[in-house]
N, C-alpha and C. Protein backbone atom coordinates (compact mmCIF):
# COMPACT_ATOMS: atom_id res chain seq x y z
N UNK A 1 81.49 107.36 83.45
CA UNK A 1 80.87 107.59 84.73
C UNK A 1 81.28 108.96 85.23
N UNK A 2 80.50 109.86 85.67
CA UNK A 2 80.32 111.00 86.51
C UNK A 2 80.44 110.97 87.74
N UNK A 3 81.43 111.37 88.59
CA UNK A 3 81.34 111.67 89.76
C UNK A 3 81.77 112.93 90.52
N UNK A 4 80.68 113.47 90.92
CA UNK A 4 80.85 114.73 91.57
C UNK A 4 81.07 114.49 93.49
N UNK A 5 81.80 115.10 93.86
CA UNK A 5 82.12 115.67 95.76
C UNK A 5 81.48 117.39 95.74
N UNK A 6 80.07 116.96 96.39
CA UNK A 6 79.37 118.45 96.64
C UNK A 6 79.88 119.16 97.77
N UNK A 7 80.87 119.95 98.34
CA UNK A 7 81.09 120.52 99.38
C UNK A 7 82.14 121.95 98.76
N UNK A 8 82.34 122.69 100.22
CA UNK A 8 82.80 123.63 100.08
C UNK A 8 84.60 123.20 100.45
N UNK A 9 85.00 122.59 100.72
CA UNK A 9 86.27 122.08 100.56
C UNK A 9 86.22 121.39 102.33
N UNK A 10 85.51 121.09 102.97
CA UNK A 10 85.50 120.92 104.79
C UNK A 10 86.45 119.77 104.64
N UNK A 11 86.81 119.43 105.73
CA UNK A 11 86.90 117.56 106.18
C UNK A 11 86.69 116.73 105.57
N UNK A 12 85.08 117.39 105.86
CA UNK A 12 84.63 115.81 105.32
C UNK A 12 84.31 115.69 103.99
N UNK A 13 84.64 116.80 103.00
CA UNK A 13 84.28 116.89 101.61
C UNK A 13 85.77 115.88 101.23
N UNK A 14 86.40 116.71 102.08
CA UNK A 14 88.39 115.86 101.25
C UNK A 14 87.96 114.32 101.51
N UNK A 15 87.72 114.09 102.80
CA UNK A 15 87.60 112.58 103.40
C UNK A 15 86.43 111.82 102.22
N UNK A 16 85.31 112.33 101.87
CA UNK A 16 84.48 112.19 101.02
C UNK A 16 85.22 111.82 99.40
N UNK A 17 85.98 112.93 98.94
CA UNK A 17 86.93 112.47 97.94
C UNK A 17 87.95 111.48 97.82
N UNK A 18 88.39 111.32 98.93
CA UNK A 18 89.47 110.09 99.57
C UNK A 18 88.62 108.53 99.31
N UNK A 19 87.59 109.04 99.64
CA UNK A 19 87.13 107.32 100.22
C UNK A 19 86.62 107.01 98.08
N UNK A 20 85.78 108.05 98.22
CA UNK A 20 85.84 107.31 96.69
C UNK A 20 86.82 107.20 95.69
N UNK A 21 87.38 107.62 95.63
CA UNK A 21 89.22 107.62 94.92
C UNK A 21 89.58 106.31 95.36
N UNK A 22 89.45 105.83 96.50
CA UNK A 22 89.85 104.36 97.05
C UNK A 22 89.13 103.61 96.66
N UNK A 23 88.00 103.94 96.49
CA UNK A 23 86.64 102.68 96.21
C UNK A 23 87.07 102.52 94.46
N UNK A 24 87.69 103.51 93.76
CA UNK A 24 87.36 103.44 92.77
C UNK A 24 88.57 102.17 92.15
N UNK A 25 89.55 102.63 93.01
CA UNK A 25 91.16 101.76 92.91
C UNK A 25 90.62 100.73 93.34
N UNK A 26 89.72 100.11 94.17
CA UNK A 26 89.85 98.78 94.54
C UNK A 26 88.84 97.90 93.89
N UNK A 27 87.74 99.01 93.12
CA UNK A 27 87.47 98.50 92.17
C UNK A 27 88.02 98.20 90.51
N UNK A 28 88.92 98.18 90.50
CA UNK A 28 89.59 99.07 89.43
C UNK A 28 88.98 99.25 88.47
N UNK A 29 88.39 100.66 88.43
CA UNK A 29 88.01 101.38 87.70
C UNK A 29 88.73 102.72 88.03
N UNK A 30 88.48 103.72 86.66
CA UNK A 30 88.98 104.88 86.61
C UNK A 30 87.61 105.63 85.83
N UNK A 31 87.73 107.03 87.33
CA UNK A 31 87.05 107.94 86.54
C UNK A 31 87.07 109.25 86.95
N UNK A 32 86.51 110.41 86.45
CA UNK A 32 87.32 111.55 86.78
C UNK A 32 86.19 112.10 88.28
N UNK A 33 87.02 112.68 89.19
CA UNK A 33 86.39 112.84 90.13
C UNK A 33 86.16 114.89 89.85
N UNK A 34 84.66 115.14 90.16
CA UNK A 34 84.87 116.52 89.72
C UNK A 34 84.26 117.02 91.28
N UNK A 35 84.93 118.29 91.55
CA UNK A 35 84.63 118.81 93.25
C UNK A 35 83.90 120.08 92.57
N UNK A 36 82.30 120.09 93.22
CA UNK A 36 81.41 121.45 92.89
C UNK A 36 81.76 121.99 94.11
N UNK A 37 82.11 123.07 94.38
CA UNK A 37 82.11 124.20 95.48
C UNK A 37 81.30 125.17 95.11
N UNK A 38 80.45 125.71 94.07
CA UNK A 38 79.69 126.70 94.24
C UNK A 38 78.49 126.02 95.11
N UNK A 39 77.94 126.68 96.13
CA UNK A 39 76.60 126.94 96.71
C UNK A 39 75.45 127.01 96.26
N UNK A 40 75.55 127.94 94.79
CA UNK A 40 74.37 127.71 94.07
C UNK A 40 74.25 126.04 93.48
N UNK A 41 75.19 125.52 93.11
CA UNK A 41 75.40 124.66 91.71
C UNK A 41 75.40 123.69 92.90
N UNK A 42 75.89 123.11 94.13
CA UNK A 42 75.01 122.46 95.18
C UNK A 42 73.49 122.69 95.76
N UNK A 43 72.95 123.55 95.36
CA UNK A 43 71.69 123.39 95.95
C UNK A 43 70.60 123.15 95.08
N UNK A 44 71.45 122.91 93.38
CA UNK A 44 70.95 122.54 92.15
C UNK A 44 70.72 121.19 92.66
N UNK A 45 71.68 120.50 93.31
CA UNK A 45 71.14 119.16 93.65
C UNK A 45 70.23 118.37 95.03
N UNK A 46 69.13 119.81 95.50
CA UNK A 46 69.15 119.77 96.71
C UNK A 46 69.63 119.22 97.67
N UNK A 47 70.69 119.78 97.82
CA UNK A 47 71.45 119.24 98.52
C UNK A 47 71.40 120.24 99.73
N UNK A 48 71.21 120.27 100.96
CA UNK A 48 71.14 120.95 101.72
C UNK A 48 72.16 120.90 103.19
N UNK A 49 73.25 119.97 103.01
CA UNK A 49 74.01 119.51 103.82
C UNK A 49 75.51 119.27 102.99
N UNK A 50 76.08 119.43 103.12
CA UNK A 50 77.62 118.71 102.16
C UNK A 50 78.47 117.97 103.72
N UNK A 51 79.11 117.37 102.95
CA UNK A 51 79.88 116.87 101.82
C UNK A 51 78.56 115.59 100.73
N UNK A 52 78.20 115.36 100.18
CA UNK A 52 77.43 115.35 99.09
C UNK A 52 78.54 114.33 98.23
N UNK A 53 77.63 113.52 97.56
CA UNK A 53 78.76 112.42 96.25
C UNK A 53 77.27 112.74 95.53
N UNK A 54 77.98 112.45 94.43
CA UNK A 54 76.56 112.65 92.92
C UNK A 54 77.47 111.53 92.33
N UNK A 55 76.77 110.44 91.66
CA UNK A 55 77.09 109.87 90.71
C UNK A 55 76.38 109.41 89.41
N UNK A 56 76.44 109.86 88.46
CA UNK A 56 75.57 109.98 87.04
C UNK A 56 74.71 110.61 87.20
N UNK A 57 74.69 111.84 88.11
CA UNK A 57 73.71 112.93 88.27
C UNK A 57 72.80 112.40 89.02
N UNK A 58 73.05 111.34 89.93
CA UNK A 58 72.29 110.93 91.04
C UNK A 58 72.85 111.04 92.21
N UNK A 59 71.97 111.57 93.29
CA UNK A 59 72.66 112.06 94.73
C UNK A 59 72.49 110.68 95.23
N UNK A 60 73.94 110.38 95.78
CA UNK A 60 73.60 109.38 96.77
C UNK A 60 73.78 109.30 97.93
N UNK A 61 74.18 110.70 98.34
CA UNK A 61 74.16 110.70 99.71
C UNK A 61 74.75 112.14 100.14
N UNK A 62 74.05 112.42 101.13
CA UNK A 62 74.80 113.94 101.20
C UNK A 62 74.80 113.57 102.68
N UNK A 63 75.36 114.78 103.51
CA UNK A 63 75.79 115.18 105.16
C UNK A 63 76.40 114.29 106.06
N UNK A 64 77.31 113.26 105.36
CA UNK A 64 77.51 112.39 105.84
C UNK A 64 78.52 111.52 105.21
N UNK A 65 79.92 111.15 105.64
CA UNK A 65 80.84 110.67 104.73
C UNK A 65 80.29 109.15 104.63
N UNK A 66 80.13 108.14 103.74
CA UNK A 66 79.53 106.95 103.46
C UNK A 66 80.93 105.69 104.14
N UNK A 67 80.80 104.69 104.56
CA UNK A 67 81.92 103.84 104.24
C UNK A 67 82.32 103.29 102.91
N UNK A 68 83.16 103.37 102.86
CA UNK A 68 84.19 102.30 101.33
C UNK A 68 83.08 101.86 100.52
N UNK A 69 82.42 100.81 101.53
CA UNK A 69 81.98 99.50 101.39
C UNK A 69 80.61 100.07 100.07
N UNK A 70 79.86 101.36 101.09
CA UNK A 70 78.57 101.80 100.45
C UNK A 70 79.52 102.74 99.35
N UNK A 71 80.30 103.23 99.15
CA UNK A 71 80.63 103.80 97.52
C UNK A 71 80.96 103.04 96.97
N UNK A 72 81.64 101.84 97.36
CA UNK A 72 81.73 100.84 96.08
C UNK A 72 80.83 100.27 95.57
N UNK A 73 79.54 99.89 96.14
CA UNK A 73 78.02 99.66 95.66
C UNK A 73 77.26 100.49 95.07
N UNK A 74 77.54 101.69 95.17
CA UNK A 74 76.59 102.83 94.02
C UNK A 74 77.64 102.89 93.23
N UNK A 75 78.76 102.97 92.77
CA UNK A 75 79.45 103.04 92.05
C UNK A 75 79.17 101.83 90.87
N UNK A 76 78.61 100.52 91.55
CA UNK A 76 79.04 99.25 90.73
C UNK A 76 77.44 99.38 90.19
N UNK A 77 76.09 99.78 91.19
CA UNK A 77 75.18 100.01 90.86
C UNK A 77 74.95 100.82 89.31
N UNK A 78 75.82 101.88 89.31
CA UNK A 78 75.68 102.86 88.35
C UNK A 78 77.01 102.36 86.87
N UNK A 79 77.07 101.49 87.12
CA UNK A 79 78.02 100.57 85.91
C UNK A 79 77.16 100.34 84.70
């Protein structure tokens, strides 16, 4: 599994990395979390807002940190 944090390092990109790092432990699963900070290589995913999660090269949500609850469901979705 692929998981990307689309932001430039803000708040809510860390808080964004936090929550799925947690979702991933309480699912227990392990997987590598990768942080895009280029601008170009975010807007590859039109992404027009960050903090941004990509998982298996699917956006599931950008401008907006998700609860727990919704990364542990695209996460289990993308299983």
């Amino acid at each position: 599994m692929k998981i990307k944090i689309l932001g430039t390092g803000c708040m809510k990109c860390r808080k964004l990395e936090q929550e799925t790092a947690n979702a991933l432990v309480e699912l227990g699963l392990a997987a590598d979390i990768e942080k895009v900070t280029e601008l170009d290589k975010i807007l590859q995913y039109d992404v027009m807002m960050t903090p941004g999660l990509v998982i298996n090269e699917k956006v599931k949500v950008f401008g907006r940190v998700p609860r727990g609850a919704e990364i542990k469901r695209w996460i289990q979705e993308e299983l």
